[in-house]
N, C-alpha and C. Protein backbone atom coordinates (compact mmCIF):
# COMPACT_ATOMS: atom_id res chain seq x y z
N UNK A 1 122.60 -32.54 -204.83
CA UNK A 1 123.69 -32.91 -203.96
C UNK A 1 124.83 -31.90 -204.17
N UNK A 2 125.29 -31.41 -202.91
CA UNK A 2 126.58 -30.65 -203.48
C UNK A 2 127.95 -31.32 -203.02
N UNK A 3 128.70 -30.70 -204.42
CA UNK A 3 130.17 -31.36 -204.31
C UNK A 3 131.03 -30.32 -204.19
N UNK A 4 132.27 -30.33 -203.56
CA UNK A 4 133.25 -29.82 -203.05
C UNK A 4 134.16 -29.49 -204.63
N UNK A 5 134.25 -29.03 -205.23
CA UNK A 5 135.58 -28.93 -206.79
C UNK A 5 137.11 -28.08 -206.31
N UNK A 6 137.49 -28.70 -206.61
CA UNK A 6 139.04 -28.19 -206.98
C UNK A 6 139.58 -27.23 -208.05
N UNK A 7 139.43 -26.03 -208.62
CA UNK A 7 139.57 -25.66 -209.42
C UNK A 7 140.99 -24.87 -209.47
N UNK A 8 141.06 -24.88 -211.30
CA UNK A 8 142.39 -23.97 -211.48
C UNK A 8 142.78 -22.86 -211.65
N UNK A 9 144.10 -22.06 -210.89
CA UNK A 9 143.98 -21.11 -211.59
C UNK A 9 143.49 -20.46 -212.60
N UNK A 10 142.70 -18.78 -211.91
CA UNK A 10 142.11 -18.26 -213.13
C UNK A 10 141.23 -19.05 -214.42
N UNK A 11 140.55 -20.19 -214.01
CA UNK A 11 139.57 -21.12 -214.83
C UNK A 11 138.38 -20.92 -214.05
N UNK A 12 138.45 -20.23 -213.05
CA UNK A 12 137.27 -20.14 -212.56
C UNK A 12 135.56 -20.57 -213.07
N UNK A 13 135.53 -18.71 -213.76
CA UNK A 13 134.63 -18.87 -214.93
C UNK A 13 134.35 -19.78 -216.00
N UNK A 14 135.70 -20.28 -216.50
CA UNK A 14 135.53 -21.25 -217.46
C UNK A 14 135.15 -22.41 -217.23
N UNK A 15 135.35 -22.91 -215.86
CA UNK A 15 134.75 -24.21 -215.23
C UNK A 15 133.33 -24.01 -214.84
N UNK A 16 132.76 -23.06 -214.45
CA UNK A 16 131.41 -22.67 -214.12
C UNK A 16 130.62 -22.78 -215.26
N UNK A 17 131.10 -22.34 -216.78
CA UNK A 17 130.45 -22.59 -217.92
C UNK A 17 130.07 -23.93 -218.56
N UNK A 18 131.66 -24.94 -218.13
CA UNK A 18 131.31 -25.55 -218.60
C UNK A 18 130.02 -26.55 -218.08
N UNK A 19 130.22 -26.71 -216.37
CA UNK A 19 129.54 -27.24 -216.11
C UNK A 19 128.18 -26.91 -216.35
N UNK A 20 127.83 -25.25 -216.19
CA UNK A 20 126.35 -25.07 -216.42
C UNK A 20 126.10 -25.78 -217.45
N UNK A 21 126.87 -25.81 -218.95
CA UNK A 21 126.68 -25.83 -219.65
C UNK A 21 125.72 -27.43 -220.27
N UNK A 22 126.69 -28.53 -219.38
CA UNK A 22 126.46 -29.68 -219.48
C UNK A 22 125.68 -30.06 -218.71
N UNK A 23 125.03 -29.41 -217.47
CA UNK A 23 124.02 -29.50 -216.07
C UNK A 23 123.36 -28.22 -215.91
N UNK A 24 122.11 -28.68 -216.54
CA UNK A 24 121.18 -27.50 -216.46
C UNK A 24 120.76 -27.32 -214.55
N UNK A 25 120.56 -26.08 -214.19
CA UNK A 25 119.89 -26.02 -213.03
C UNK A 25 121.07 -26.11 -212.09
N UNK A 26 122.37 -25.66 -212.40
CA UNK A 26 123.27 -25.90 -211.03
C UNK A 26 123.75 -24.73 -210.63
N UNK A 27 123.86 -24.71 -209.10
CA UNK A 27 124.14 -23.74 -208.39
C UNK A 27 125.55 -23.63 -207.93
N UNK A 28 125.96 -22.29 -207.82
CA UNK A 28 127.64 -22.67 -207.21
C UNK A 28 127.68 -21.41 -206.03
N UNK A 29 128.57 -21.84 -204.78
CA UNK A 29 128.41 -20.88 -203.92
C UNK A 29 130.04 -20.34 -203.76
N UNK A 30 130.57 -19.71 -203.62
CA UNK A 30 131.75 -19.01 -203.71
C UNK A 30 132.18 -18.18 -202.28
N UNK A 31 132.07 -18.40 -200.84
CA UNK A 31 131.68 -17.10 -199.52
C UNK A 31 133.29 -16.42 -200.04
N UNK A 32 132.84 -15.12 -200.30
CA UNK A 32 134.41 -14.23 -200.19
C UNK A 32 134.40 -13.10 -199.37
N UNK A 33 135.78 -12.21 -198.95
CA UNK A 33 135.18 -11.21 -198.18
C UNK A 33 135.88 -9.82 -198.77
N UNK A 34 135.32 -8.86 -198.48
CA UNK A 34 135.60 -7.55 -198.73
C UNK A 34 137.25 -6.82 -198.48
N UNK A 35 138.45 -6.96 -198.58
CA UNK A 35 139.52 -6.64 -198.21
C UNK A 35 139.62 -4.90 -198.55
N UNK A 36 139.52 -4.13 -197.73
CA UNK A 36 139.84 -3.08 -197.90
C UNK A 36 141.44 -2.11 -197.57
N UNK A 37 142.45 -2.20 -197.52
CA UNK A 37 143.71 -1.40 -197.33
C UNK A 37 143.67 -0.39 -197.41
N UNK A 38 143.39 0.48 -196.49
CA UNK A 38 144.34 2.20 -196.48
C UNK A 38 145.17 2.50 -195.31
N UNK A 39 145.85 3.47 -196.16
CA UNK A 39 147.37 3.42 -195.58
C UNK A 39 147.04 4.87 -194.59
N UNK A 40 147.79 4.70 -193.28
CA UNK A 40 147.56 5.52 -192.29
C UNK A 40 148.37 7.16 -193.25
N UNK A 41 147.79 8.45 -193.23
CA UNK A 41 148.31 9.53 -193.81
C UNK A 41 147.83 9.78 -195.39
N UNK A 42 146.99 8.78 -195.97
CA UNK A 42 146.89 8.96 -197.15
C UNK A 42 145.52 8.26 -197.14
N UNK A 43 145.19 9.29 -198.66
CA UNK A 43 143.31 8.42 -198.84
C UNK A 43 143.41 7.85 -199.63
N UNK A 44 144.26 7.21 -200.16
CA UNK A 44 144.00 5.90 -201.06
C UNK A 44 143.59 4.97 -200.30
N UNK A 45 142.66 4.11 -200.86
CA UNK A 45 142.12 3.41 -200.78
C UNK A 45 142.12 1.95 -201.79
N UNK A 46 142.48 0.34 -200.82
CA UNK A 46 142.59 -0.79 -201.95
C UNK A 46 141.75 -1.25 -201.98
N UNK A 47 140.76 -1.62 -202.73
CA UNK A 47 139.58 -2.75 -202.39
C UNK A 47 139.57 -3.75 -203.05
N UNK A 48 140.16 -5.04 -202.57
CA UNK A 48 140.05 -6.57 -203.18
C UNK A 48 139.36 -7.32 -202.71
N UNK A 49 138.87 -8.33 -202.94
CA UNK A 49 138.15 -9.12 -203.09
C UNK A 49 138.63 -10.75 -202.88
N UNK A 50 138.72 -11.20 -201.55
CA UNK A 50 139.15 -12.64 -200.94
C UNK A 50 138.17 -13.85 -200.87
N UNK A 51 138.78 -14.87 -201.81
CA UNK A 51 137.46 -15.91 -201.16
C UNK A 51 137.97 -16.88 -200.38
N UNK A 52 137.52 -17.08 -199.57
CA UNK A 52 137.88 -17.69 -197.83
C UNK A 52 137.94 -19.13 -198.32
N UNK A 53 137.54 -19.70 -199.35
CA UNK A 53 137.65 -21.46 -199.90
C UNK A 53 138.84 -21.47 -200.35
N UNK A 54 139.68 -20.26 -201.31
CA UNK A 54 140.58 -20.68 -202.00
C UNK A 54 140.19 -20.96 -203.21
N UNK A 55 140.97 -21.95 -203.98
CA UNK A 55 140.40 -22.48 -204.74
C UNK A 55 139.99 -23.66 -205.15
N UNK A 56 138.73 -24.00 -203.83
CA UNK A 56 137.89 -24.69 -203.91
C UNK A 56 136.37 -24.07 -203.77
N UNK A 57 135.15 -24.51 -204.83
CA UNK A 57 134.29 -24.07 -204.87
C UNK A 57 133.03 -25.45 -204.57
N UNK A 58 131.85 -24.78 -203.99
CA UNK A 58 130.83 -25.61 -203.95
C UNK A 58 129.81 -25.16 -205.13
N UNK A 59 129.57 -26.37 -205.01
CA UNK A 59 128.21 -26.54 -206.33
C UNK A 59 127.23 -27.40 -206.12
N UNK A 60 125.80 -27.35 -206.70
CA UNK A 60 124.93 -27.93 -206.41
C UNK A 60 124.43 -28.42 -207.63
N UNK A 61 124.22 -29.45 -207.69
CA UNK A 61 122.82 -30.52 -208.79
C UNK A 61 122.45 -31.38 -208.69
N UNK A 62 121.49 -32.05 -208.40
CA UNK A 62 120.92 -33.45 -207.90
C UNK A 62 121.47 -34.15 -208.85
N UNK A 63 121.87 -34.09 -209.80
CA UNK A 63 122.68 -35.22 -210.87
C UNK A 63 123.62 -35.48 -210.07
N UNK A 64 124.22 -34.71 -208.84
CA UNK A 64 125.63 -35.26 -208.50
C UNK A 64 125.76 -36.13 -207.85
N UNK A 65 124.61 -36.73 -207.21
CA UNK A 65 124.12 -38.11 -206.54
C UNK A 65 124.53 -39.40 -207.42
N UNK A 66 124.34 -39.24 -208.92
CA UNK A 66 125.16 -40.24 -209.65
C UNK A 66 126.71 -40.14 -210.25
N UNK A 67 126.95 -41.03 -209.48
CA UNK A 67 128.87 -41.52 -209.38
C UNK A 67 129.49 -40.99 -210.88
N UNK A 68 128.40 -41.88 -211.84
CA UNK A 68 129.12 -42.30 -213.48
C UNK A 68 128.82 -41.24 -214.11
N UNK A 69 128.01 -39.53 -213.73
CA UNK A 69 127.88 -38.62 -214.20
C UNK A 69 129.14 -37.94 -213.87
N UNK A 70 129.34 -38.05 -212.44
CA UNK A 70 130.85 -37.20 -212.16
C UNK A 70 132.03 -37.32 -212.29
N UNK A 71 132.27 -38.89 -213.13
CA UNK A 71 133.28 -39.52 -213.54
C UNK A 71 133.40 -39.13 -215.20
N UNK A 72 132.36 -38.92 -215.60
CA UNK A 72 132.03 -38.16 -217.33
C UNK A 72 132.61 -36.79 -217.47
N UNK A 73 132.55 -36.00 -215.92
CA UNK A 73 132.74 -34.61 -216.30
C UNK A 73 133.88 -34.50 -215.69
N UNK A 74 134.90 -35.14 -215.05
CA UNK A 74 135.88 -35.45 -214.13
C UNK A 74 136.72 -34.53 -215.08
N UNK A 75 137.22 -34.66 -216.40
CA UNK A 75 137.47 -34.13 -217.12
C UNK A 75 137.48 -32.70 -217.95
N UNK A 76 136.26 -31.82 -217.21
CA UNK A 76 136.13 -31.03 -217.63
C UNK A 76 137.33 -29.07 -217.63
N UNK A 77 137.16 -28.75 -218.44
CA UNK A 77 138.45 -27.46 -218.31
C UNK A 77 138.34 -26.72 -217.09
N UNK A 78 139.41 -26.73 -216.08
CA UNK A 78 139.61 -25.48 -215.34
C UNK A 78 139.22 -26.67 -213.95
N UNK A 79 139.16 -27.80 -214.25
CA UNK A 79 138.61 -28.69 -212.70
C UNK A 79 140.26 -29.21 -212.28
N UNK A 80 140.62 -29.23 -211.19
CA UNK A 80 141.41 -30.12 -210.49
C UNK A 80 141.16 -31.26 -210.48
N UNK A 81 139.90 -31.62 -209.43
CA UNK A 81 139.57 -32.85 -208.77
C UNK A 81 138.01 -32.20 -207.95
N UNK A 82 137.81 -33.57 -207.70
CA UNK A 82 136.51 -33.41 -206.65
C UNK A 82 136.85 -33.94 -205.22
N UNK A 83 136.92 -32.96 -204.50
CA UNK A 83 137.03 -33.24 -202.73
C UNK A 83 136.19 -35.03 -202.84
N UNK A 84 136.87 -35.98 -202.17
CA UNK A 84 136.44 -37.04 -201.62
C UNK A 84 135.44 -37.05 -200.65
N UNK A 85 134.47 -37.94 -200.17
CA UNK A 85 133.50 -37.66 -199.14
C UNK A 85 132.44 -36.73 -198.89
N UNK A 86 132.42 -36.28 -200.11
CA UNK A 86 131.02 -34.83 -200.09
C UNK A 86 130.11 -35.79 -200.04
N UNK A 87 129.49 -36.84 -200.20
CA UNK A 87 128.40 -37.78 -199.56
C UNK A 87 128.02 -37.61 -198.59
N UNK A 88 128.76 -38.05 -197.61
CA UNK A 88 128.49 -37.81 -196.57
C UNK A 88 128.64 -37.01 -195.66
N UNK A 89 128.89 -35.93 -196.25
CA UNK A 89 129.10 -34.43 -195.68
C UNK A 89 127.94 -33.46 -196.33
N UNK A 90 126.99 -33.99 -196.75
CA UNK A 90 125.98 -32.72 -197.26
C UNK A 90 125.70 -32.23 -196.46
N UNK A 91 125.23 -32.55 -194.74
CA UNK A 91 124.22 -32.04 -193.94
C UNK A 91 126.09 -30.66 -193.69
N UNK A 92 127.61 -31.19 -193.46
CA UNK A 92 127.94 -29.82 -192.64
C UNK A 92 127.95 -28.48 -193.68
N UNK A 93 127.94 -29.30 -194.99
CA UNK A 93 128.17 -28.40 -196.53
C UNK A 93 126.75 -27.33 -196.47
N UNK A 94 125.81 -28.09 -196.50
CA UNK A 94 124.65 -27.29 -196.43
C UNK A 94 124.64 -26.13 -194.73
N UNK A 95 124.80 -26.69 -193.58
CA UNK A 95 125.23 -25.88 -192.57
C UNK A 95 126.31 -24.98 -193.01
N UNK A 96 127.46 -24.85 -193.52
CA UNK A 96 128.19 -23.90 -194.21
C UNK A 96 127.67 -22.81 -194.58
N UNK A 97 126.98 -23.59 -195.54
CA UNK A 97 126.14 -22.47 -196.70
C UNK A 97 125.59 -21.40 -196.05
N UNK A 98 124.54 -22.20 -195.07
CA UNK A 98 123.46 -21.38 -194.53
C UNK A 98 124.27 -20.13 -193.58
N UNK A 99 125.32 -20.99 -192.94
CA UNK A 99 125.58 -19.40 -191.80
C UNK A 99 126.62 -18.76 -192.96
N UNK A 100 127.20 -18.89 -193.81
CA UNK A 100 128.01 -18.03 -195.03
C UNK A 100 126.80 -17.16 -194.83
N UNK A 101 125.40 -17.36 -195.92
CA UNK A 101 124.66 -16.34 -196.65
C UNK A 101 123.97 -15.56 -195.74
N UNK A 102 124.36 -16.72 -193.94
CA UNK A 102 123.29 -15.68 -192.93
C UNK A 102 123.89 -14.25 -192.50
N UNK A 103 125.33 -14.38 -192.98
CA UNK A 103 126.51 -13.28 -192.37
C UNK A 103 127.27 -12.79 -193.99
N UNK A 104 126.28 -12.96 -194.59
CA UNK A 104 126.50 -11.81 -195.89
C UNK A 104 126.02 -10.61 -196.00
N UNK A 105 126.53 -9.18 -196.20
CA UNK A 105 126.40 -8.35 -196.73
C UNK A 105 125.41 -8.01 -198.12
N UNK A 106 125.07 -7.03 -198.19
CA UNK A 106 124.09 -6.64 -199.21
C UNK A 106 124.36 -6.79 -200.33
N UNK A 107 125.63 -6.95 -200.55
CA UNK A 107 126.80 -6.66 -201.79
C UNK A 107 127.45 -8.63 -201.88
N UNK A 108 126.97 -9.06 -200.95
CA UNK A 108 127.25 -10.94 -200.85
C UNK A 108 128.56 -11.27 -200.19
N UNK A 109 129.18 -10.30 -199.26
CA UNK A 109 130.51 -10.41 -198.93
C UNK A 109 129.95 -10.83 -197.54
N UNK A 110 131.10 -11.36 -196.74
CA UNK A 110 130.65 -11.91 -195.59
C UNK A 110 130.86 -11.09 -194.88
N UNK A 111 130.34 -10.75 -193.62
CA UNK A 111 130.63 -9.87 -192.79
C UNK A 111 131.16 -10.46 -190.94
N UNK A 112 131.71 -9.59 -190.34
CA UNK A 112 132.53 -9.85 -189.35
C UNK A 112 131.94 -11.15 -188.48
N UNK A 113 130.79 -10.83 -188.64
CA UNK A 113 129.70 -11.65 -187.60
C UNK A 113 129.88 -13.46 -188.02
N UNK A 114 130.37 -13.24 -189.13
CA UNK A 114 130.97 -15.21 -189.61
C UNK A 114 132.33 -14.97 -188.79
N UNK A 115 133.02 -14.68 -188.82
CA UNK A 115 134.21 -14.94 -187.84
C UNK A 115 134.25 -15.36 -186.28
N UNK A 116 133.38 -13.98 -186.12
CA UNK A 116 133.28 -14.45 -184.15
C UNK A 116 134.56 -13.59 -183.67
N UNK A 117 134.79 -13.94 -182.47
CA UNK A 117 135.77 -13.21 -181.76
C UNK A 117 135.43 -13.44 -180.36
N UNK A 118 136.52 -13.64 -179.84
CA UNK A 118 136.41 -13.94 -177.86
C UNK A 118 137.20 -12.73 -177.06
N UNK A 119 136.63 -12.23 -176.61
CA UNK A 119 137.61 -11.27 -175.89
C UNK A 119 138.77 -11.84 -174.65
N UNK A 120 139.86 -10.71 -174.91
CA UNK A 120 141.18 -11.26 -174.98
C UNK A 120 141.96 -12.30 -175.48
N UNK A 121 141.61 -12.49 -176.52
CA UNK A 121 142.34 -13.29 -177.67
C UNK A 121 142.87 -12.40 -178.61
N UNK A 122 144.44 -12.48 -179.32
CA UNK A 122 145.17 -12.09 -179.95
C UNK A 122 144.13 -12.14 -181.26
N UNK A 123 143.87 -11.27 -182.42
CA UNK A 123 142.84 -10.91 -183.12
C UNK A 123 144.17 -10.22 -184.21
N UNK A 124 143.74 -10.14 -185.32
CA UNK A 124 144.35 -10.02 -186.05
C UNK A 124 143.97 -8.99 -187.57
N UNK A 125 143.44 -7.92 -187.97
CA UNK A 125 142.62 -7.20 -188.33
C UNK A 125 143.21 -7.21 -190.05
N UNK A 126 142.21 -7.54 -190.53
CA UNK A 126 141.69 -8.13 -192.07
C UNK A 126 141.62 -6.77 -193.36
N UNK A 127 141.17 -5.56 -192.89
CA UNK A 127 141.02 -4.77 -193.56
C UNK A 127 141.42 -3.18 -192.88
N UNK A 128 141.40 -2.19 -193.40
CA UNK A 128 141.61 -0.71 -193.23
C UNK A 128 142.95 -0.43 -192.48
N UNK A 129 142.93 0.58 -191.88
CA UNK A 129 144.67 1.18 -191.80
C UNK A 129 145.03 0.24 -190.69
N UNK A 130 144.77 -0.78 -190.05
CA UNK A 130 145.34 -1.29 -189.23
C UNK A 130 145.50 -2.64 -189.91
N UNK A 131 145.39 -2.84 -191.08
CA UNK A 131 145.30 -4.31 -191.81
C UNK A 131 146.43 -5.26 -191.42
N UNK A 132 146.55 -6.45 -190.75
CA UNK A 132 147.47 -7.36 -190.46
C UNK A 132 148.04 -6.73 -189.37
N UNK A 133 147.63 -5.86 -188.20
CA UNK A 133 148.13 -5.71 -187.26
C UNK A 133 147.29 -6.38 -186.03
N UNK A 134 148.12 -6.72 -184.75
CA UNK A 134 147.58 -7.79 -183.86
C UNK A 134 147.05 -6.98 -183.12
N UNK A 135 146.03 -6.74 -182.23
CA UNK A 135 145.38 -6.19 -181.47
C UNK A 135 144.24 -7.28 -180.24
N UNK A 136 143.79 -6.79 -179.05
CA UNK A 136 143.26 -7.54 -178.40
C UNK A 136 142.05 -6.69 -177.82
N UNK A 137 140.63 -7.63 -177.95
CA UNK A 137 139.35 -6.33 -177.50
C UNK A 137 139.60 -6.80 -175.73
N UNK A 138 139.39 -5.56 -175.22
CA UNK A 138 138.90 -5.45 -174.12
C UNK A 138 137.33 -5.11 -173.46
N UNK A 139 136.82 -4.49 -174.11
CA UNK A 139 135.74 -3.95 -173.76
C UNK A 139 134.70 -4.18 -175.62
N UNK A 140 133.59 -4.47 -174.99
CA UNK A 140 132.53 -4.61 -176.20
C UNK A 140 131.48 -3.80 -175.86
N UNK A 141 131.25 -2.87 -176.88
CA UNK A 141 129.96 -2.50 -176.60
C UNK A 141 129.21 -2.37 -177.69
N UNK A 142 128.33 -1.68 -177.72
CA UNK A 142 126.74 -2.15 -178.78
C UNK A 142 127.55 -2.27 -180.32
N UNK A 143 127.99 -1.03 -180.59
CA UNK A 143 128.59 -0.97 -182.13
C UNK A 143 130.25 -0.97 -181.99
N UNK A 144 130.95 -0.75 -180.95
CA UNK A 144 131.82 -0.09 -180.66
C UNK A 144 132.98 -1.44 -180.21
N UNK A 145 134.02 -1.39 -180.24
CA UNK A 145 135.35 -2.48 -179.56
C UNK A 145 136.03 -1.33 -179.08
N UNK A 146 136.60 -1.71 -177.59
CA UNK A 146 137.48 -0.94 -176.95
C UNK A 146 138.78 -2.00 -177.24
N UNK A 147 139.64 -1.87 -177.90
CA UNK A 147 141.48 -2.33 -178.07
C UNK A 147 142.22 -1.97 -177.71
N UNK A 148 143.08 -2.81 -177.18
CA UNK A 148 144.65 -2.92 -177.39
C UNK A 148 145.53 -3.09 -178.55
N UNK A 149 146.07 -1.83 -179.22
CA UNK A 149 146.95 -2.02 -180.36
C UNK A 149 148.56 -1.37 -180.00
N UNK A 150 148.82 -2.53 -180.28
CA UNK A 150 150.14 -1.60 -179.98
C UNK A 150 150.73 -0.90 -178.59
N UNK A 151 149.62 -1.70 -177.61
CA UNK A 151 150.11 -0.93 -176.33
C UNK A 151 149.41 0.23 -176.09
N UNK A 152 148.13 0.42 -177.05
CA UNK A 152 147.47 2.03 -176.44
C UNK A 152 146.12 1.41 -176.64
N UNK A 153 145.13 1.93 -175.67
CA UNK A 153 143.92 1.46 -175.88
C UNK A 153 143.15 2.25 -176.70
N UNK A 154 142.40 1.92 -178.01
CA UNK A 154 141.32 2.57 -178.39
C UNK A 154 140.22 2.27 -178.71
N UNK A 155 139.15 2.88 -179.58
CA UNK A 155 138.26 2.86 -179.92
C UNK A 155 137.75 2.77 -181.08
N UNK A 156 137.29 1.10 -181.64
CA UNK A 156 137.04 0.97 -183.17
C UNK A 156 135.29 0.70 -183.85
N UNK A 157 134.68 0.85 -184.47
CA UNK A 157 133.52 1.02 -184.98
C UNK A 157 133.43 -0.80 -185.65
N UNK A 158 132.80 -1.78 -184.81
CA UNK A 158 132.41 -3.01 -185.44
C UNK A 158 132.43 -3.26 -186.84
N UNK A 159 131.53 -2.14 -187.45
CA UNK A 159 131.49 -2.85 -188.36
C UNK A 159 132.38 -2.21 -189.66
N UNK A 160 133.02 -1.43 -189.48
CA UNK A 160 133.75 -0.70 -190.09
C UNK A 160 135.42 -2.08 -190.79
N UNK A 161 135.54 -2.74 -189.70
CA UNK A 161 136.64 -3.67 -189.88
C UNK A 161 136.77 -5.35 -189.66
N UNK A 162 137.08 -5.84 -190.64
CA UNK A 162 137.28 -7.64 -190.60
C UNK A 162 138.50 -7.77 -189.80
N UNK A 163 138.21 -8.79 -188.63
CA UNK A 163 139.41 -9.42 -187.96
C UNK A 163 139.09 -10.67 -188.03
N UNK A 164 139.72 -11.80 -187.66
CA UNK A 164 140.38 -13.28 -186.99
C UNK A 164 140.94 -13.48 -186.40
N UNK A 165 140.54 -14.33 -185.02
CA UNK A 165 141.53 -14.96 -184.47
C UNK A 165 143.19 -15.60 -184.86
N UNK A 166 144.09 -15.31 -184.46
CA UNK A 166 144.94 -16.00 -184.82
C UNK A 166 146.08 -16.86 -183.08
């Protein structure tokens, strides 16, 4: 069964231990994405690392089907709390999962194709020299987005850049 966790600052790891530690056989899924920053005129380059939950993580163990096991570990270092209602939310948790890992990268990062995008909708660009600037596609083609940035139309490479609707 998987449960929804709350975790704390920078306990990440330490909450992942403990639980392995005490629940053999559990899985934890984390979807994050690739943030890349470079600055227009210069080749530096930032590469961080975003996870789209925050800090909330999923986990899996058929022990979590019993109440009085998750009330034992309720306690454990680096946990907040446990999201309410993961019962009856396995089937959208598990749908999650599946389109996360179906729109992962080789490297486990998600790629553009989990977002989506509608043309002419205000879009909002996630990574490289246009990072956090608003732009709108006009034209789609095979690999290619024709945009509006800024009032000039150009030409951007799909997969080269993360956007969102906003």
């Amino acid at each position: 069964m998987w449960i929804v966790i709350k975790y704390k600052n920078n306990s990440l790891d330490l909450l992942k231990s403990e639980i392995s530690n005490r629940l053999k056989n559990t899985k934890f899924y984390l979807p994050k994405i690739k943030l890349v920053k470079s600055y227009l005129g210069l080749k530096k380059k930032i590469e961080k690392e975003h996870k789209i939950l925050g800090d909330y993580l999923l986990c899996y163990n058929p022990c979590f089907a019993n109440l009085n096991l998750l009330k034992q570990i309720s306690n454990i270092k680096g946990l907040k709390y446990f999201l309410n209602g993961f019962s009856h939310n396995q089937k959208d948790i598990e749908d999650f999962i599946f389109n996360c890992k179906k729109n992962e990268d080789q490297e486990g990062f998600l790629k553009q194709s989990f977002f989506g995008y509608q043309m002419n909708k205000k879009l909002k660009f996630l990574n490289g020299p246009f990072y956090n600037m608003i732009f709108k596609i006009i034209e789609e083609q095979k690999n290619k987005l024709k945009i509006i940035l800024q009032g000039k139309n150009t030409t951007i490479n799909k997969k080269d850049y993360l956007f969102t609707s906003i």
